[in-house]
C-alpha atoms as a PDB file:
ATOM      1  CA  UNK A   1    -133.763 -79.961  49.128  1.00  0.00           C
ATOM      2  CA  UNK A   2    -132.059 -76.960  50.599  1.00  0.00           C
ATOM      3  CA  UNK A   3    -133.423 -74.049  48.474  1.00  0.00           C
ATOM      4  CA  UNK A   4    -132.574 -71.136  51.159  1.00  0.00           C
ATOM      5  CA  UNK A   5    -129.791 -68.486  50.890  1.00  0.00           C
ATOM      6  CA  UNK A   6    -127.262 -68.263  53.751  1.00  0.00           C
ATOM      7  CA  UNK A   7    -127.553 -65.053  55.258  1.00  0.00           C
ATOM      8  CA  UNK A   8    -125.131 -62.880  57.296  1.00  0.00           C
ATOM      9  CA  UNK A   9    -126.306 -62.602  60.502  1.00  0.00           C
ATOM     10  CA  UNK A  10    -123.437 -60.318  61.830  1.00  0.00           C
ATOM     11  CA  UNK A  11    -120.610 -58.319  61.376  1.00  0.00           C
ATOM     12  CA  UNK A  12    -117.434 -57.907  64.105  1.00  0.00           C
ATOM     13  CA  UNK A  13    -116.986 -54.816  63.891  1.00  0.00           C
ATOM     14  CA  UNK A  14    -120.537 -54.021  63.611  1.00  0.00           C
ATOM     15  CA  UNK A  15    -122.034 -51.953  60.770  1.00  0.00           C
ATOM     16  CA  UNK A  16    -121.490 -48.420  60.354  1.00  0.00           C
ATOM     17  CA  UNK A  17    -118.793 -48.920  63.072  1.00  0.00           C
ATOM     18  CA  UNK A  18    -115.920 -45.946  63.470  1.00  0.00           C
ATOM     19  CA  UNK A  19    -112.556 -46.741  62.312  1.00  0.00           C
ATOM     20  CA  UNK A  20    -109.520 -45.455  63.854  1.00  0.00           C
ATOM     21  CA  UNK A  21    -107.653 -42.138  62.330  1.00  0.00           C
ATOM     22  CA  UNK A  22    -105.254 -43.096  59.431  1.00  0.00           C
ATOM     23  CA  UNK A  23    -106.282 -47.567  59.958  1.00  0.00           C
ATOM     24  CA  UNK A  24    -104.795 -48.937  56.536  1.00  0.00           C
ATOM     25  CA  UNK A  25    -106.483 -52.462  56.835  1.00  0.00           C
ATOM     26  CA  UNK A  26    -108.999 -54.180  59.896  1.00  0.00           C
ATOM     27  CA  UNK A  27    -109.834 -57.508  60.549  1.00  0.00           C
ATOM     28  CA  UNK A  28    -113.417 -58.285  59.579  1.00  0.00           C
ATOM     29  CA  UNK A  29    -115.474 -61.209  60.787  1.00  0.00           C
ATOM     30  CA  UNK A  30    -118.902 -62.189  59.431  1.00  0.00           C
ATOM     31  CA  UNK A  31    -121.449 -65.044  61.225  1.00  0.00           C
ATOM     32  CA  UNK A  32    -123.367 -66.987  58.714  1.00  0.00           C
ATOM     33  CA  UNK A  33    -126.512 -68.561  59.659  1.00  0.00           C
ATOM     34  CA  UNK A  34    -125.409 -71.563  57.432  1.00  0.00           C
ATOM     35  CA  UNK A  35    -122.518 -73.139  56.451  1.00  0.00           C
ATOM     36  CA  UNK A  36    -120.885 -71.794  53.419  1.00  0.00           C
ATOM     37  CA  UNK A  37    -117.348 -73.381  53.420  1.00  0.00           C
ATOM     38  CA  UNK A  38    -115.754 -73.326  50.195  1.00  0.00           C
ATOM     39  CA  UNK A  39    -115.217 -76.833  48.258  1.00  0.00           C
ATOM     40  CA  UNK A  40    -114.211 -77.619  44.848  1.00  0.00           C
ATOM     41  CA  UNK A  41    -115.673 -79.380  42.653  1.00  0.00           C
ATOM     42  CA  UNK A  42    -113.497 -81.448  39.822  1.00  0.00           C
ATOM     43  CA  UNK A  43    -115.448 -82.688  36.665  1.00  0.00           C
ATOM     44  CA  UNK A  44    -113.474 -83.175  33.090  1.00  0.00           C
ATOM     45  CA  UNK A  45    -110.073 -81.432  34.135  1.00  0.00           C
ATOM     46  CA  UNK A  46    -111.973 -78.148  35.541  1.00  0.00           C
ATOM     47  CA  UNK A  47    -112.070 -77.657  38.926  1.00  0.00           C
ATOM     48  CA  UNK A  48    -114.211 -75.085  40.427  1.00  0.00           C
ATOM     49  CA  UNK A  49    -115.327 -73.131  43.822  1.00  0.00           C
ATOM     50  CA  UNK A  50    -118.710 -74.364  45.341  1.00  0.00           C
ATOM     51  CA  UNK A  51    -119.989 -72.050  48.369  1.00  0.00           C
ATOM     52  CA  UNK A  52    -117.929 -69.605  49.934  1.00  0.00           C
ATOM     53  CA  UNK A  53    -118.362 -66.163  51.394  1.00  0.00           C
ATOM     54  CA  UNK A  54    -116.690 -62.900  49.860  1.00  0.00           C
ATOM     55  CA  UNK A  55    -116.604 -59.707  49.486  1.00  0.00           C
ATOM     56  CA  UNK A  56    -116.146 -56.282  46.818  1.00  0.00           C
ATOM     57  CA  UNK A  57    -115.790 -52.298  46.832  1.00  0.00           C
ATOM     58  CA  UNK A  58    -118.715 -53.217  43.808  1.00  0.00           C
ATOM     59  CA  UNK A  59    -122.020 -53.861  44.599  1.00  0.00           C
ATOM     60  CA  UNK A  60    -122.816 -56.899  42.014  1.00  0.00           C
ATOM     61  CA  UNK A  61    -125.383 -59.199  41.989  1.00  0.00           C
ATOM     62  CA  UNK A  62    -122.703 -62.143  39.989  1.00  0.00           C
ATOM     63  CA  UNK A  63    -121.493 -63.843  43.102  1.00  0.00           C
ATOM     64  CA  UNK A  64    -118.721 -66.207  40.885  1.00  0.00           C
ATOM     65  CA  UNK A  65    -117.293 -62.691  39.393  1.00  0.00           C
ATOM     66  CA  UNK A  66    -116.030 -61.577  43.048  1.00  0.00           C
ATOM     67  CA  UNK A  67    -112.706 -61.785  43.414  1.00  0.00           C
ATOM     68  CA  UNK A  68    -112.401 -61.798  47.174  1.00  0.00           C
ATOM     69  CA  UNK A  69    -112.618 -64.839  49.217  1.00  0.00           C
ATOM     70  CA  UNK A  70    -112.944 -64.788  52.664  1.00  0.00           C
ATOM     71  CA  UNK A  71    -111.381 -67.535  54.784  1.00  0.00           C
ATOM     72  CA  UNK A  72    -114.118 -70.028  56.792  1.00  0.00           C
ATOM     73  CA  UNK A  73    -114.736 -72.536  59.551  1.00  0.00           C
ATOM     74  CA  UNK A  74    -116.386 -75.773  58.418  1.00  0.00           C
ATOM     75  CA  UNK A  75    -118.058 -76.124  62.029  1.00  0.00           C
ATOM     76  CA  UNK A  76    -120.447 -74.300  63.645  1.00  0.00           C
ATOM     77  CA  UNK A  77    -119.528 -71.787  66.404  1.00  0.00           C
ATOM     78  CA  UNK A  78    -122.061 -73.897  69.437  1.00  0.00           C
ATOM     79  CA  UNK A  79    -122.023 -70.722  71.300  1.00  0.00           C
ATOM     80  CA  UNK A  80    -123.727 -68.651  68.837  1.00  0.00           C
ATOM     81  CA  UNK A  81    -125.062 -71.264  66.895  1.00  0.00           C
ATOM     82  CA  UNK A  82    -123.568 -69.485  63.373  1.00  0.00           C
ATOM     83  CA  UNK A  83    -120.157 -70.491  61.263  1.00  0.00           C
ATOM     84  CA  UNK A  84    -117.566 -68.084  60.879  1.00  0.00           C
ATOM     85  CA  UNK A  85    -116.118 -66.326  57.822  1.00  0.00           C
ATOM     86  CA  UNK A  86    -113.040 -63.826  58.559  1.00  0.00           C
ATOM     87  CA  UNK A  87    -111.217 -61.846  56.059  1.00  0.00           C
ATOM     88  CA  UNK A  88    -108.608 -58.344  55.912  1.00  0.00           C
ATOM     89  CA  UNK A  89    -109.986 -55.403  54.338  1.00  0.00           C
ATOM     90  CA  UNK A  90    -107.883 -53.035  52.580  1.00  0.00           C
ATOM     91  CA  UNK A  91    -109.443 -49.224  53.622  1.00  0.00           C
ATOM     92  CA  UNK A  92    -108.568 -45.978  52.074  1.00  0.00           C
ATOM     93  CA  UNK A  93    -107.664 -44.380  55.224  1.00  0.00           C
ATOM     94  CA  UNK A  94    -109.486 -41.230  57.042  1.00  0.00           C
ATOM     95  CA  UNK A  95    -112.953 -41.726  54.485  1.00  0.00           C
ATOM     96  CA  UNK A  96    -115.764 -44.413  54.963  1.00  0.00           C
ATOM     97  CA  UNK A  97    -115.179 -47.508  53.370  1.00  0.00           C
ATOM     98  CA  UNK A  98    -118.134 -49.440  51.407  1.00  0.00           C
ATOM     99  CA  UNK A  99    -117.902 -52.843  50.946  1.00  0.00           C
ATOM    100  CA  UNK A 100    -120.515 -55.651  49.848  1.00  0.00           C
ATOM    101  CA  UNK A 101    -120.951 -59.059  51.179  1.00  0.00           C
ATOM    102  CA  UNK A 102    -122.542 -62.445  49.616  1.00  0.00           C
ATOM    103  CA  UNK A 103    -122.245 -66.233  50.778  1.00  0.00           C
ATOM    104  CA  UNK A 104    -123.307 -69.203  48.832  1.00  0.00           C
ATOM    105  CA  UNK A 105    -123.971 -72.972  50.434  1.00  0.00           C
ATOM    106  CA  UNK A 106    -122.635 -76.004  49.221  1.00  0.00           C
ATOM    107  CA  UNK A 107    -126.340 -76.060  47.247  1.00  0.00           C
ATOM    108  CA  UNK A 108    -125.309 -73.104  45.194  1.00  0.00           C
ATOM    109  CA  UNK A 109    -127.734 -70.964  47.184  1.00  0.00           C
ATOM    110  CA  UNK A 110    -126.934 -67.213  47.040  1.00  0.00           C
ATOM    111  CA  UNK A 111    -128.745 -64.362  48.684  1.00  0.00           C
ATOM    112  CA  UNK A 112    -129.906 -62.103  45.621  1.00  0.00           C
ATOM    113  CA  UNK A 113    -127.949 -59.257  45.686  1.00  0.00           C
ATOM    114  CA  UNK A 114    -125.047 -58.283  48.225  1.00  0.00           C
ATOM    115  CA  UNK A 115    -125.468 -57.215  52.075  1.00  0.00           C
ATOM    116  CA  UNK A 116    -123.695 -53.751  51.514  1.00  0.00           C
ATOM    117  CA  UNK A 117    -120.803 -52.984  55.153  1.00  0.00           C
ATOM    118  CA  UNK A 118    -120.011 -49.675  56.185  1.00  0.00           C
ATOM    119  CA  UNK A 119    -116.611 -48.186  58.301  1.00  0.00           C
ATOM    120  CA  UNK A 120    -117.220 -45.095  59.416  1.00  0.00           C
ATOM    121  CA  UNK A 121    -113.990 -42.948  58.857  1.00  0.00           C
ATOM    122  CA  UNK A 122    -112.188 -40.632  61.607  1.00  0.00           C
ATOM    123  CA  UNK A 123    -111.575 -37.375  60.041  1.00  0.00           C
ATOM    124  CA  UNK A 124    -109.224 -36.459  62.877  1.00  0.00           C
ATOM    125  CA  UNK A 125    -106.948 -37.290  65.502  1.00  0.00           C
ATOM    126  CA  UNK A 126    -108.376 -37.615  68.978  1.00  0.00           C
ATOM    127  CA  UNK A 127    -106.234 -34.762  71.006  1.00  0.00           C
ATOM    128  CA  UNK A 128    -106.222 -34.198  74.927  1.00  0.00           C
ATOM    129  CA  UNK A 129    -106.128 -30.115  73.991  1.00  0.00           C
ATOM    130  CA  UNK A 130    -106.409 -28.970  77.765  1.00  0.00           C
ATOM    131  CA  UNK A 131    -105.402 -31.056  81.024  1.00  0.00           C
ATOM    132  CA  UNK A 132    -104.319 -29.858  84.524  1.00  0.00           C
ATOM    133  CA  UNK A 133    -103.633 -28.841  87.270  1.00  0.00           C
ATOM    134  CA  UNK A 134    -100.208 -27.510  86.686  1.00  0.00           C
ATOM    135  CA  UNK A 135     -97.940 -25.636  89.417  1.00  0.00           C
ATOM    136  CA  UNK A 136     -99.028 -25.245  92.906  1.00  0.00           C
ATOM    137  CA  UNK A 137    -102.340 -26.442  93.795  1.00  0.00           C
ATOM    138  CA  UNK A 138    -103.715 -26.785  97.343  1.00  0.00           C
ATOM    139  CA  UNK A 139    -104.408 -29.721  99.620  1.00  0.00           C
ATOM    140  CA  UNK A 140    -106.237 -31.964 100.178  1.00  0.00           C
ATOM    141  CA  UNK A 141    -108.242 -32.659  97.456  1.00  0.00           C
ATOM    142  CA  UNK A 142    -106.890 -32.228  93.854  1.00  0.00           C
ATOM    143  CA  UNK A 143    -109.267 -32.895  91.041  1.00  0.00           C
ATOM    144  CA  UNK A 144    -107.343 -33.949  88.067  1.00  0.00           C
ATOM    145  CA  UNK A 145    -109.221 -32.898  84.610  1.00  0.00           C
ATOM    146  CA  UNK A 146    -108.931 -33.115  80.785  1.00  0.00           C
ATOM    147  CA  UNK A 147    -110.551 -32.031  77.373  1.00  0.00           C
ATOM    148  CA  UNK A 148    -110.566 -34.018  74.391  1.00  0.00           C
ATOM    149  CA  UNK A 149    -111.623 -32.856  71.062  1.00  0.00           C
ATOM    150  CA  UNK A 150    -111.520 -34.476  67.235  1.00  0.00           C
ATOM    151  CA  UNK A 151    -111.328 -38.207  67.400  1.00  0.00           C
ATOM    152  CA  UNK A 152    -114.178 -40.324  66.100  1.00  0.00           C
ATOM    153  CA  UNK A 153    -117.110 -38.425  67.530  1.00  0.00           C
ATOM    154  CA  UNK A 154    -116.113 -34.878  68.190  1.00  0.00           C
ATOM    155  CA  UNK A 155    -114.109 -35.899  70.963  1.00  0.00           C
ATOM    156  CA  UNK A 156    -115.969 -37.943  72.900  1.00  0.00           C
ATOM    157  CA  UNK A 157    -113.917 -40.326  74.959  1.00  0.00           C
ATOM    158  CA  UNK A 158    -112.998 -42.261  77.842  1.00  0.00           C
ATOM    159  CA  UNK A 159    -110.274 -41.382  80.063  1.00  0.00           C
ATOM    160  CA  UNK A 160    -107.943 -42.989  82.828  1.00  0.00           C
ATOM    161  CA  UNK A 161    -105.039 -41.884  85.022  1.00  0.00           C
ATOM    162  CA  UNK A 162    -102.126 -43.328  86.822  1.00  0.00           C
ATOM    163  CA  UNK A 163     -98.954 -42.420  88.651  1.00  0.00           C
ATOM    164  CA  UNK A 164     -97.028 -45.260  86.948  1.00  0.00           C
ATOM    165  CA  UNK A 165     -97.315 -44.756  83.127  1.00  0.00           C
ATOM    166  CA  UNK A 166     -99.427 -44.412  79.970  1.00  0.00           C
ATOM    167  CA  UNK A 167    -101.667 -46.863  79.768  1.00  0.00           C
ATOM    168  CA  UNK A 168    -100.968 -48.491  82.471  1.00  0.00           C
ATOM    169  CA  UNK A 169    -103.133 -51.765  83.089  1.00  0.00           C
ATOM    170  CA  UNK A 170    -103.385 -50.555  86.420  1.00  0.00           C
ATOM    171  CA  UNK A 171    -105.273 -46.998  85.290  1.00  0.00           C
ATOM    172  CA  UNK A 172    -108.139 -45.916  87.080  1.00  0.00           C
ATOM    173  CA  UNK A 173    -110.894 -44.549  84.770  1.00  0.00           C
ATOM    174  CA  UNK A 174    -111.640 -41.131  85.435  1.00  0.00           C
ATOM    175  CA  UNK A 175    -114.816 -40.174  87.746  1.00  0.00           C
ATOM    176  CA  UNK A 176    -116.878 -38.219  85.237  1.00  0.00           C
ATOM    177  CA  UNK A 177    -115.398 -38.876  81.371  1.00  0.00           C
ATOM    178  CA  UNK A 178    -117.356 -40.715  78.435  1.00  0.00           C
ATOM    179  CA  UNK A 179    -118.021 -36.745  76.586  1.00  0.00           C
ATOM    180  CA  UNK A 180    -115.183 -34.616  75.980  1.00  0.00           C
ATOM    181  CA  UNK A 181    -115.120 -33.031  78.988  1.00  0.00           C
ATOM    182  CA  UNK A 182    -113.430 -35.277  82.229  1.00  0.00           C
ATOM    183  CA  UNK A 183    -112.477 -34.862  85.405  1.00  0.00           C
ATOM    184  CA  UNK A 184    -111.699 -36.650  88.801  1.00  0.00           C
ATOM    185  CA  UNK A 185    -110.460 -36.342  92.411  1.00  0.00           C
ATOM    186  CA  UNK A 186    -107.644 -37.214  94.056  1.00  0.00           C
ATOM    187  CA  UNK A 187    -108.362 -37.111  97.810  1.00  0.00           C
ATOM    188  CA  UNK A 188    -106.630 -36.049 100.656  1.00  0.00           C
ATOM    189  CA  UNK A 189    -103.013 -35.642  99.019  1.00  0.00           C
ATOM    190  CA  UNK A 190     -99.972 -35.224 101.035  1.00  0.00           C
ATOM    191  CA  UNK A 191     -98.115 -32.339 100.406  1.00  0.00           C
ATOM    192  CA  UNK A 192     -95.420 -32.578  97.521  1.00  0.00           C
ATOM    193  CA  UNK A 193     -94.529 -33.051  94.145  1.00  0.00           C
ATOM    194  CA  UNK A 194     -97.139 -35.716  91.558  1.00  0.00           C
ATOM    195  CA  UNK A 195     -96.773 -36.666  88.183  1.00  0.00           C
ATOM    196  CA  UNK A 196     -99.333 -38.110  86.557  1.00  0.00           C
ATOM    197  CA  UNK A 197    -100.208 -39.839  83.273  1.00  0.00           C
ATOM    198  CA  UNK A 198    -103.802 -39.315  81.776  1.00  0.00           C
ATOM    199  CA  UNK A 199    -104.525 -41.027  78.472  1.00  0.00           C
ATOM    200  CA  UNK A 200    -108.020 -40.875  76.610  1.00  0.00           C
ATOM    201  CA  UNK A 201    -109.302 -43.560  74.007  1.00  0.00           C
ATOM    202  CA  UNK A 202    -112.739 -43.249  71.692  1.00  0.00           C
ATOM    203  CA  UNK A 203    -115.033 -45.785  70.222  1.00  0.00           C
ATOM    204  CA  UNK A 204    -112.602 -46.397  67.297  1.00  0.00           C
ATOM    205  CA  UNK A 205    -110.002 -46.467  69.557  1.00  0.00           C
ATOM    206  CA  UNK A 206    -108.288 -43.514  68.612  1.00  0.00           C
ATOM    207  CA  UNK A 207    -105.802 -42.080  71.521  1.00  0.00           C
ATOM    208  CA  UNK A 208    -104.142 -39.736  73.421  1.00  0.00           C
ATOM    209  CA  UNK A 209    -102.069 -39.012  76.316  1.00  0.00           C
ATOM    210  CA  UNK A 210    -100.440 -36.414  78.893  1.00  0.00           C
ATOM    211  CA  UNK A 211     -98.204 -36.278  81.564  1.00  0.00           C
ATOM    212  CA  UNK A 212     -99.257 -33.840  84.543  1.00  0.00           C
ATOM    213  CA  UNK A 213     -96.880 -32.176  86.610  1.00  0.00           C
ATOM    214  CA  UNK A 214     -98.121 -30.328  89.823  1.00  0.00           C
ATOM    215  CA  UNK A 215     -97.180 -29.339  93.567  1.00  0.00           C
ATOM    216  CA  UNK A 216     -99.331 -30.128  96.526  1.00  0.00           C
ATOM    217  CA  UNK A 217     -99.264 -27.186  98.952  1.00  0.00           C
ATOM    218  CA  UNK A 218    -101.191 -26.063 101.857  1.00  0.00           C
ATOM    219  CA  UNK A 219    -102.752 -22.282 101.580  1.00  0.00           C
ATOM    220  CA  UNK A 220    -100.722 -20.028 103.798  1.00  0.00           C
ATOM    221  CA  UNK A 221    -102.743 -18.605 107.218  1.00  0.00           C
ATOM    222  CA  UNK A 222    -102.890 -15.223 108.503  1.00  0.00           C
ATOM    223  CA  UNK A 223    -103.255 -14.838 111.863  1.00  0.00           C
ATOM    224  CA  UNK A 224    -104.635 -11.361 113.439  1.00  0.00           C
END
């Protein structure tokens, strides 16, 4: 007989994963190393729940008192060679958010306990708070740069730039970026006007943007 507890094998997001500045509700997957799709079970006019996966904000160790029932496949996923269990979770924005797992199989096996889940919270906005160049800047090479502070991990980011728009799927990603300090170089620029859109996104996927304005210009010579 089947006497072992299904166990969660993963979380999507993972655990202690950042969550983005002011996120009201995410999308939560868990992969179960058995199958724990809920049935019911009808006997004498009472129908009950028989395996299942859910969650609570309590840690408890009484799976049949939580309240929370997450939604999953009856087939295993062949790829990873786990079922599925996905669910919305409710956050209290801009703090972390605790929550606790538990699964039972269709042989009323239960891990003891719950597998406790972590968000990690943004306490801030990410913010591009310097970018340039601005006004006249000489040929030919023009190195475009940004800083980036708050965000999910004191500003930490990626960055990308384009001549089209924010956010462009056609952004380049900028030469040196991934800490909060970026920059990259535009070579051998004509002379002229540029605009330019630079937009910066951290692990939680917290963002921000700019538009860059400058003038391409040759120094002046003196001749003696």
């Amino acid at each position: 007989p089947d006497t072992q507890p299904p166990i969660i094998a993963q979380f999507d997001p993972l655990q202690n994963s950042p969550i983005k500045y002011n996120l009201e509700k995410i999308k939560v997957n868990i992969y179960v190393d058995e199958n724990s799709w809920l049935i019911k079970e009808e006997s004498l006019d009472l129908t009950r729940s028989i395996g299942g996966c859910k969650y609570s904000t309590i840690e408890t160790d009484n799976f049949d008192s939580m309240t929370n029932i997450m939604s999953c496949v009856k087939n295993k996923i062949k790829d990873i060679d786990r079922y599925l269990c996905t669910t919305e979770l409710q956050l209290k924005p801009n703090q972390d958010n605790k929550f606790y797992f538990a699964c039972k199989d269709v042989a009323k096996n239960t891990y003891p306990g719950n597998q406790p889940y972590t968000l990690r919270s943004t306490q801030q906005p990410l913010k591009i708070s310097q970018s340039g160049p601005n006004g006249n800047v000489f040929t030919p090479d023009v190195t475009l740069t940004a800083t980036t502070e708050g965000g999910s991990d004191n500003g930490k980011a990626k960055c990308y730039y384009s001549s089209q728009n924010a956010f462009s799927s056609q952004g380049l990603i900028f030469r040196k970026t991934d800490l909060n300090q970026h920059s990259t170089i535009l070579p051998s620029l004509r002379q002229g006007e540029y605009k330019y859109y630079i937009w910066c996104r951290d692990a939680a996927g917290n963002e921000d943007n700019k538009e860059i304005n400058f003038k391409a210009t040759t120094p002046d010579l003196f001749i003696r």
